[in-house]
N, C-alpha and C. Protein backbone atom coordinates (compact mmCIF):
# COMPACT_ATOMS: atom_id res chain seq x y z
N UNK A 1 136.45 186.14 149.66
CA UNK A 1 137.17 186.15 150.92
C UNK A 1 137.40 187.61 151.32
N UNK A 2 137.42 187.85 152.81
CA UNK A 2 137.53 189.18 152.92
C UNK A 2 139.22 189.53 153.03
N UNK A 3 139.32 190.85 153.32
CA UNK A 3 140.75 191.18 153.62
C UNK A 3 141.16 190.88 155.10
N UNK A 4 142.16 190.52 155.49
CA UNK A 4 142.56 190.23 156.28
C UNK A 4 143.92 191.45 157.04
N UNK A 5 143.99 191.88 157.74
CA UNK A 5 144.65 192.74 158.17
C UNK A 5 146.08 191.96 158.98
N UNK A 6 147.38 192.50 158.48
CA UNK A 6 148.39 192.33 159.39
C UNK A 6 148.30 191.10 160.41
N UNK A 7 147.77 192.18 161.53
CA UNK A 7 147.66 191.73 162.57
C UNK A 7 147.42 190.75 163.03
N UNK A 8 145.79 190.56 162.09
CA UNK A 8 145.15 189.15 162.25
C UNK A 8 145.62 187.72 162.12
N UNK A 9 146.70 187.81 161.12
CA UNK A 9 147.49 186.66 160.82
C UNK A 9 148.06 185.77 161.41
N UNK A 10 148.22 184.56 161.46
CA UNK A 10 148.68 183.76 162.55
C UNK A 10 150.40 183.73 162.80
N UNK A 11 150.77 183.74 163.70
CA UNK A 11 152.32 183.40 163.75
C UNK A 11 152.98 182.59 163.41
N UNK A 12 153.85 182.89 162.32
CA UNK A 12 154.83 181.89 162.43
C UNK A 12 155.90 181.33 163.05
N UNK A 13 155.31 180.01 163.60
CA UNK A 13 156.91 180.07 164.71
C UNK A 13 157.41 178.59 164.77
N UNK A 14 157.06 177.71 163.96
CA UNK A 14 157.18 176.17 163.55
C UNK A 14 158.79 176.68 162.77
N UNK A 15 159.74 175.91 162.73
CA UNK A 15 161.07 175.92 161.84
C UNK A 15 160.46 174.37 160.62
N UNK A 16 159.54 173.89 161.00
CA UNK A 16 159.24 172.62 160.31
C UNK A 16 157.98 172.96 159.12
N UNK A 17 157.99 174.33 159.41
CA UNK A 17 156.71 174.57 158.37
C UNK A 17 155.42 174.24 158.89
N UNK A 18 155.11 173.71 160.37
CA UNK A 18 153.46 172.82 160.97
C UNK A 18 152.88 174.06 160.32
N UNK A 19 153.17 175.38 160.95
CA UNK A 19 152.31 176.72 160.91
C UNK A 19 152.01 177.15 159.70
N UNK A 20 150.56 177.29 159.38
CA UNK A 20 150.93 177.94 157.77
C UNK A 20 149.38 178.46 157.67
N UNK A 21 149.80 179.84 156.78
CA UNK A 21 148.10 179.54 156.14
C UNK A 21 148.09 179.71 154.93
N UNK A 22 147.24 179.97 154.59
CA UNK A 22 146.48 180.02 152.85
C UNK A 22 146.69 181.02 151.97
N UNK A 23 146.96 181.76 151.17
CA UNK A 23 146.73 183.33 150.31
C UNK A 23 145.99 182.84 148.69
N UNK A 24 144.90 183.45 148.58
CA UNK A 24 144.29 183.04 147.34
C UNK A 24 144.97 184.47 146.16
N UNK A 25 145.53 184.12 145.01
CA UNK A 25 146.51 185.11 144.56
C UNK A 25 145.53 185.59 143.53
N UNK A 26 144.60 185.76 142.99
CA UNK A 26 144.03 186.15 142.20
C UNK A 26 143.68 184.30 141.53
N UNK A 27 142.89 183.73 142.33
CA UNK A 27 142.93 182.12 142.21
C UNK A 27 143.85 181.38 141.81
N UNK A 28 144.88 181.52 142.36
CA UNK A 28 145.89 180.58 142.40
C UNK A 28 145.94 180.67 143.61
N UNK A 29 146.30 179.31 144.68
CA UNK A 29 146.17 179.48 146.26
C UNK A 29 147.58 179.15 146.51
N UNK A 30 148.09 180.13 147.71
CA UNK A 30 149.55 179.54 147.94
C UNK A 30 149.57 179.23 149.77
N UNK A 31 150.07 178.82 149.80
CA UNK A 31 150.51 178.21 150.97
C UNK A 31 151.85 178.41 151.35
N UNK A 32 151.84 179.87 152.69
CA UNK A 32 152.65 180.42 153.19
C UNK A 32 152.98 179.86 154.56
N UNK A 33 154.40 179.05 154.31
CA UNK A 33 155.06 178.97 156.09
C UNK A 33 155.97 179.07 156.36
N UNK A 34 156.25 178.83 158.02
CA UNK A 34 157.62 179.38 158.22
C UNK A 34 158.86 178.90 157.22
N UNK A 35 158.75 177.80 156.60
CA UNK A 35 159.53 177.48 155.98
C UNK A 35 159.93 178.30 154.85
N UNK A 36 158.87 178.43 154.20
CA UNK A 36 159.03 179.13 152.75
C UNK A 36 159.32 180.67 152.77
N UNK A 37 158.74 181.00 153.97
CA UNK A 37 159.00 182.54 154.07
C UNK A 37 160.27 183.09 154.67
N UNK A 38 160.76 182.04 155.10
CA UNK A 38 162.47 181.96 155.34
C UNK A 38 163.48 181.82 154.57
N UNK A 39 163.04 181.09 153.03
CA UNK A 39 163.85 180.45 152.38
C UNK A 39 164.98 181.45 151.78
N UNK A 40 164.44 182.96 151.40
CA UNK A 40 165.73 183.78 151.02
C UNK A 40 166.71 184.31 152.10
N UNK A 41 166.86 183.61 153.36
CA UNK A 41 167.41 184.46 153.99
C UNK A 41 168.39 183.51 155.00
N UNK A 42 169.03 184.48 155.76
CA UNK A 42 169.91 183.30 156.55
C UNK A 42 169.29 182.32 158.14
N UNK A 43 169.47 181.14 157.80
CA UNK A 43 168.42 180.35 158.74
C UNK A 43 169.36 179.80 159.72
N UNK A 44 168.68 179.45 160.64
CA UNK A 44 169.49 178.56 161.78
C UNK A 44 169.07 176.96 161.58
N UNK A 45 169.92 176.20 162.00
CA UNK A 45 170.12 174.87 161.88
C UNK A 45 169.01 174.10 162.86
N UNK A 46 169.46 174.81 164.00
CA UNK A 46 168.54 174.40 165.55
C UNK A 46 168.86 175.33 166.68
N UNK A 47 168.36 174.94 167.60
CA UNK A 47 168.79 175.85 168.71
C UNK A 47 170.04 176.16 169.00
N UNK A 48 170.55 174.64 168.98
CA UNK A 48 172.27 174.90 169.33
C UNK A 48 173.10 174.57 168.26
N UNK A 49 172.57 175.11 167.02
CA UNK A 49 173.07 174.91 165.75
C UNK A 49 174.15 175.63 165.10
N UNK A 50 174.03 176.09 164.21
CA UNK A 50 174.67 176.75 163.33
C UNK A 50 174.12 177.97 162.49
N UNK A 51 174.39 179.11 162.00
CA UNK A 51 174.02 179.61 160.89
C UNK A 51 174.13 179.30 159.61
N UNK A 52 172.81 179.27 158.86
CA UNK A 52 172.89 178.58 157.47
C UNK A 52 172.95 179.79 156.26
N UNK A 53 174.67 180.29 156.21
CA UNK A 53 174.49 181.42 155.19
C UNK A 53 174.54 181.06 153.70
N UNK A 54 173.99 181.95 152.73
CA UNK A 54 174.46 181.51 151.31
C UNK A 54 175.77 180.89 151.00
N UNK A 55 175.59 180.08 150.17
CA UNK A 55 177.22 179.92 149.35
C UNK A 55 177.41 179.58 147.71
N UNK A 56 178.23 180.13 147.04
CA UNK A 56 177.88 179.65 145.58
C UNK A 56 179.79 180.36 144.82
N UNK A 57 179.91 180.11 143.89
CA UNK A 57 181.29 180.72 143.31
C UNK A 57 181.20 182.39 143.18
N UNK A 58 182.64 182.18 142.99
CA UNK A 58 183.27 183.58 143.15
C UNK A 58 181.99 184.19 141.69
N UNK A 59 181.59 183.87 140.24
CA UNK A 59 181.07 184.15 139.62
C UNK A 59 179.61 184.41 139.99
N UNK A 60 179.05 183.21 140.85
CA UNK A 60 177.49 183.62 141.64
C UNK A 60 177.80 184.79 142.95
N UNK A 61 178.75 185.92 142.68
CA UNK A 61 178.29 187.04 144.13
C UNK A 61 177.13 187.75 143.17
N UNK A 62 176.06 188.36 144.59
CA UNK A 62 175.53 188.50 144.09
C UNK A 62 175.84 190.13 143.87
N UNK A 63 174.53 191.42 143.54
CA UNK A 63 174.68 192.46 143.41
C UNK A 63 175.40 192.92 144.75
N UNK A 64 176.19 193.81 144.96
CA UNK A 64 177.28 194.03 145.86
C UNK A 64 176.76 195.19 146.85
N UNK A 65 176.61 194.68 148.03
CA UNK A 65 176.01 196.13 149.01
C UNK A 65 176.36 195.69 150.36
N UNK A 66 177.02 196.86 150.89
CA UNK A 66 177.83 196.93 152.11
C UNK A 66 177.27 195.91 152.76
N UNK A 67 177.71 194.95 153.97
CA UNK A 67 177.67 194.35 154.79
C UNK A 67 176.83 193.07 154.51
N UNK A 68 177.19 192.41 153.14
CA UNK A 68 176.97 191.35 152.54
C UNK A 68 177.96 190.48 153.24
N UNK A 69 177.51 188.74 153.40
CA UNK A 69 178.24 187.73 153.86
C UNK A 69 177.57 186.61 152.82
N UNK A 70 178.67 186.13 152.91
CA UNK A 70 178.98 184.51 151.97
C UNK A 70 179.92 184.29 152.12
N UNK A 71 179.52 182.58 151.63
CA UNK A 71 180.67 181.52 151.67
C UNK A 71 180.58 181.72 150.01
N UNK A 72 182.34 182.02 149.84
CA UNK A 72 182.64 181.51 148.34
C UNK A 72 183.03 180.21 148.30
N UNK A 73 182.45 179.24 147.11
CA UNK A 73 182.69 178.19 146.93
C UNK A 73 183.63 177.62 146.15
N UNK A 74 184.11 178.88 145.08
CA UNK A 74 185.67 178.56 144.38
C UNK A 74 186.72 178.88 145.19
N UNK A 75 186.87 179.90 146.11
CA UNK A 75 187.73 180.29 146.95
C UNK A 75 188.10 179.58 148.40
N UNK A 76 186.86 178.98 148.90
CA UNK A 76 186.70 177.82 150.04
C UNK A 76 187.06 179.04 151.29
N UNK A 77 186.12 180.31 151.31
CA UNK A 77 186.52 181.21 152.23
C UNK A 77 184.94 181.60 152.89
N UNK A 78 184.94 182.06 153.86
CA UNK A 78 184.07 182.69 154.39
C UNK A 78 184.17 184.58 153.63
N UNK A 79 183.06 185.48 153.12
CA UNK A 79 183.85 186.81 152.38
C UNK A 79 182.38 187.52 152.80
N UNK A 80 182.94 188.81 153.30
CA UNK A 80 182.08 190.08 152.73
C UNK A 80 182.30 190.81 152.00
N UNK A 81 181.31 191.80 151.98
CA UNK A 81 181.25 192.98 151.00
C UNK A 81 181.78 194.60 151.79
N UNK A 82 182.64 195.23 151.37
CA UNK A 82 182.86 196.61 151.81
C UNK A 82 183.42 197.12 151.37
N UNK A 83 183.63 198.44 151.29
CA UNK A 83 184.27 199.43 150.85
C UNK A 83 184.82 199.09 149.55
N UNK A 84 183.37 199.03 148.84
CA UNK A 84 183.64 198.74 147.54
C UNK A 84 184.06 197.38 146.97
N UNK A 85 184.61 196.40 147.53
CA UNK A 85 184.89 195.20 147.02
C UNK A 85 184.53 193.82 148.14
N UNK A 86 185.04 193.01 147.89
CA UNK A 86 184.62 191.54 148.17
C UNK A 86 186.11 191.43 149.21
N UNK A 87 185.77 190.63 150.23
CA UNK A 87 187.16 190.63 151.00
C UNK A 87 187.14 189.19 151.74
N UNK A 88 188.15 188.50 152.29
CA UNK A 88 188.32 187.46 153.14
C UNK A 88 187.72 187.62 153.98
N UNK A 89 186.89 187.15 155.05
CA UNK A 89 186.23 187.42 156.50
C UNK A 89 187.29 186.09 157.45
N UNK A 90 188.03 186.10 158.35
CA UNK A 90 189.02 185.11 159.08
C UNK A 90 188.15 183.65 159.78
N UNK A 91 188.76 182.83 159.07
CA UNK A 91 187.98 181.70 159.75
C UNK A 91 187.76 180.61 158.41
N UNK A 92 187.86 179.07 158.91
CA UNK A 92 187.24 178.75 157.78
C UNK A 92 187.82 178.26 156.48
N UNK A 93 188.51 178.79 155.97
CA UNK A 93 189.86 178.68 155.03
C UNK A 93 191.01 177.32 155.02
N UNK A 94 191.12 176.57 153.66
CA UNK A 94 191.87 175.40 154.26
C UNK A 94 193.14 176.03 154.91
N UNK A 95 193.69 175.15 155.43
CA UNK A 95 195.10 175.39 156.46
C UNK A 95 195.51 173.61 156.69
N UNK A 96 196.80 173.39 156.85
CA UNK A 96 197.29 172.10 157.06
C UNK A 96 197.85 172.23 158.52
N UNK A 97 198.56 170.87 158.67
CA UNK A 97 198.80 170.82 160.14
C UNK A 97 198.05 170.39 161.25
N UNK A 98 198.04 169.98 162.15
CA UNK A 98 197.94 169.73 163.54
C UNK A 98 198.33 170.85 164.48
N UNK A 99 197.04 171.92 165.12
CA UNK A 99 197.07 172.91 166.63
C UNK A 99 198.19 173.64 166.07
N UNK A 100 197.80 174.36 164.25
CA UNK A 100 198.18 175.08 163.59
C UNK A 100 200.04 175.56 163.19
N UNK A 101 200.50 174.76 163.44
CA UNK A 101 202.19 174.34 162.87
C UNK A 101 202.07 174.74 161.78
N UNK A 102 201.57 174.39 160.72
CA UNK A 102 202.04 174.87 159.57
C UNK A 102 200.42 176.30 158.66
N UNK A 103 201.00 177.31 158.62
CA UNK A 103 200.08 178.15 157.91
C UNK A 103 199.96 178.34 156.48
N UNK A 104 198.98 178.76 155.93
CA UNK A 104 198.79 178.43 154.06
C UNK A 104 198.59 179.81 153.94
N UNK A 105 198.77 180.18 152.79
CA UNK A 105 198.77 181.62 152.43
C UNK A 105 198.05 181.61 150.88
N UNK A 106 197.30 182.10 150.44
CA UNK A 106 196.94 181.76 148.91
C UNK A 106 198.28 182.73 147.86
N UNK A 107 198.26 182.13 146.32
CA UNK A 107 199.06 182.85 145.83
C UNK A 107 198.77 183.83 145.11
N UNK A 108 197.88 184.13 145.02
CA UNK A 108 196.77 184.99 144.26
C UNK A 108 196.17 186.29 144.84
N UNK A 109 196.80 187.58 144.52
CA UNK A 109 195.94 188.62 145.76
C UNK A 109 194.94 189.24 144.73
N UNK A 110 193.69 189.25 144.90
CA UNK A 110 192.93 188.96 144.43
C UNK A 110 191.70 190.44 145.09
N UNK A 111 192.22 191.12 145.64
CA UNK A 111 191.71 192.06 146.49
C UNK A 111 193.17 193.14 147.02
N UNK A 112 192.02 194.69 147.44
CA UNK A 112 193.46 195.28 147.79
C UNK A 112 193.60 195.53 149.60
N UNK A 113 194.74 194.87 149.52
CA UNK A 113 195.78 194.89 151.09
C UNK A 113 196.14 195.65 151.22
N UNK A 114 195.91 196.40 152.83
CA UNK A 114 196.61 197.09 153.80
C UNK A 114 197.19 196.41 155.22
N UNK A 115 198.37 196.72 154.90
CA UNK A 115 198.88 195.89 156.27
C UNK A 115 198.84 197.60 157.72
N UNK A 116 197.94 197.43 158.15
CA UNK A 116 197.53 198.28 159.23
C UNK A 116 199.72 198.91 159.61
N UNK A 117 199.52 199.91 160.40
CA UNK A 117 200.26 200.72 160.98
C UNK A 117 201.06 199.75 162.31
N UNK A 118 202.31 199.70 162.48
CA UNK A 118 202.73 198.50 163.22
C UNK A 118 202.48 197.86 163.62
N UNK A 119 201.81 196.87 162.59
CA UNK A 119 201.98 195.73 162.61
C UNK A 119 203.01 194.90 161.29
N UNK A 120 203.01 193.80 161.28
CA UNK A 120 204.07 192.99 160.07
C UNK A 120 203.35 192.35 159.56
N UNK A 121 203.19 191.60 157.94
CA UNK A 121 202.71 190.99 157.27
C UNK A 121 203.60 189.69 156.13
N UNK A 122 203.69 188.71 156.13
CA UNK A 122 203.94 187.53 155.87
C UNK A 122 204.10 187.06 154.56
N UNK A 123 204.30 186.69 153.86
CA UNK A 123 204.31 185.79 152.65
C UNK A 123 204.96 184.67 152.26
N UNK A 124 204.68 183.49 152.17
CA UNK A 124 205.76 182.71 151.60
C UNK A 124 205.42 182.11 150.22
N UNK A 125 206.14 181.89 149.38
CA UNK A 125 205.97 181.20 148.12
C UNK A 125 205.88 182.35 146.85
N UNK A 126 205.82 181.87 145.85
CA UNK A 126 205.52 182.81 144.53
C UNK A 126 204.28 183.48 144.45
N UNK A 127 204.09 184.64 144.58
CA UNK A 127 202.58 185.54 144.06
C UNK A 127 202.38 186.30 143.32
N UNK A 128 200.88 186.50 143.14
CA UNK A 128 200.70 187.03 141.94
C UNK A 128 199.88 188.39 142.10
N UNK A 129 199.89 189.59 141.99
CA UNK A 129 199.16 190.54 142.12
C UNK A 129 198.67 191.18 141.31
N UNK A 130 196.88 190.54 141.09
CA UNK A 130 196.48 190.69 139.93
C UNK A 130 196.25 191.89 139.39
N UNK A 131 195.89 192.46 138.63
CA UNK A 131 195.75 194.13 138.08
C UNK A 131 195.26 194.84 138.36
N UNK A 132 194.97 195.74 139.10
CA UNK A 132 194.09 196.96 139.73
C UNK A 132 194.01 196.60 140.75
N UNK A 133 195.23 195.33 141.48
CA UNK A 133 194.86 195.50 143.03
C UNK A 133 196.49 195.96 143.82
N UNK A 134 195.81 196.21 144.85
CA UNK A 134 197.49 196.38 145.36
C UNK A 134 197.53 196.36 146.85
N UNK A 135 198.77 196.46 147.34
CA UNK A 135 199.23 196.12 149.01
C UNK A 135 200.30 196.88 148.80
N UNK A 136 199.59 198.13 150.21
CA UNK A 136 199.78 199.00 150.87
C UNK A 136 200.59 198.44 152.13
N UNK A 137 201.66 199.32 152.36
CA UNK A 137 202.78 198.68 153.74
C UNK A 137 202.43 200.58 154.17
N UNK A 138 201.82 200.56 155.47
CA UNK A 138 201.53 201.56 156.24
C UNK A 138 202.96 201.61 156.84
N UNK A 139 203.55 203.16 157.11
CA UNK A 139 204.74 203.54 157.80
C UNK A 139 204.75 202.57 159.24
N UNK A 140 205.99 202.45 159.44
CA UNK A 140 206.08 201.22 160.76
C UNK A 140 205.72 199.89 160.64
N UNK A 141 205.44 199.88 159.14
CA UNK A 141 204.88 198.51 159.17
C UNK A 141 206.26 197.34 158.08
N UNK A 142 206.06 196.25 158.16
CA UNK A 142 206.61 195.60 157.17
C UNK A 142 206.33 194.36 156.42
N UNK A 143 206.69 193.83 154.92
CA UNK A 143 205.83 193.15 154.62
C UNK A 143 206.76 192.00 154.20
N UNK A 144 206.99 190.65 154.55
CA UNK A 144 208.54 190.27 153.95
C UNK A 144 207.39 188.80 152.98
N UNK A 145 208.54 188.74 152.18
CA UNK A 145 207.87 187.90 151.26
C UNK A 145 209.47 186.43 151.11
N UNK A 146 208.70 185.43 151.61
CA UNK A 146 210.09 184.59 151.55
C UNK A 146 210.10 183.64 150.30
């Protein structure tokens, strides 16, 4: 078989995999399509779908590099990656109530908090602030814990 250049290649543009062609690997033949050549990455559902991002436990993150997204699956959070650690991303998260009456707070800080420069920050119930993390109360700011 000859070489085939870039260019020449057919497009992939099926989400169902129709499109595909052939690669002979040193005789083993594989069969490349849109499907498969998508599979490490983040996919859409349908047109008017959804984004289909990774998700797996707090133990499956993977190697850590800025502007990483996942769903953690022990934590039940939407999280990225920055400035060095793993963080909440807003959204997503259980919460109780009916058109948001009652708010949930986890008890576990598990990451390190800054409550930004006037503004106020919340707590209710018993917590725990695990070791090498901590929450920062910026001047003007306050943090009440009930």
């Amino acid at each position: 078989m000859a070489d085939v250049k870039i260019s020449e290649l057919p497009a992939l543009t099926s989400i169902s995999g129709a499109d595909e062609f052939v690669v002979n690997d040193g005789g083993t033949t594989k069969k490349i399509t849109s499907t498969n050549l998508l599979g490490g990455f983040v996919t859409k559902t349908g047109t008017n779908g959804a984004a289909n991002i990774p998700t797996g436990t707090t133990a499956q993150r993977p190697s850590a590099a800025v502007g990483l997204l996942r769903h953690n699956s022990t934590l039940n959070q939407f999280e990225g990656y920055n400035d060095g650690e793993w963080g909440a991303i807003g959204g997503g998260g259980p919460s109780l109530g009916t058109d948001s009456i009652i708010r949930t707070n986890a008890q576990v800080i598990n990451e390190n908090i800054t409550i930004p420069a006037n503004t106020n920050g919340s707590t209710i119930g018993d917590i725990t602030v695990n070791a090498g993390k901590t929450v920062t109360i910026t001047n003007g700011s306050t943090w009440v814990i009930l």
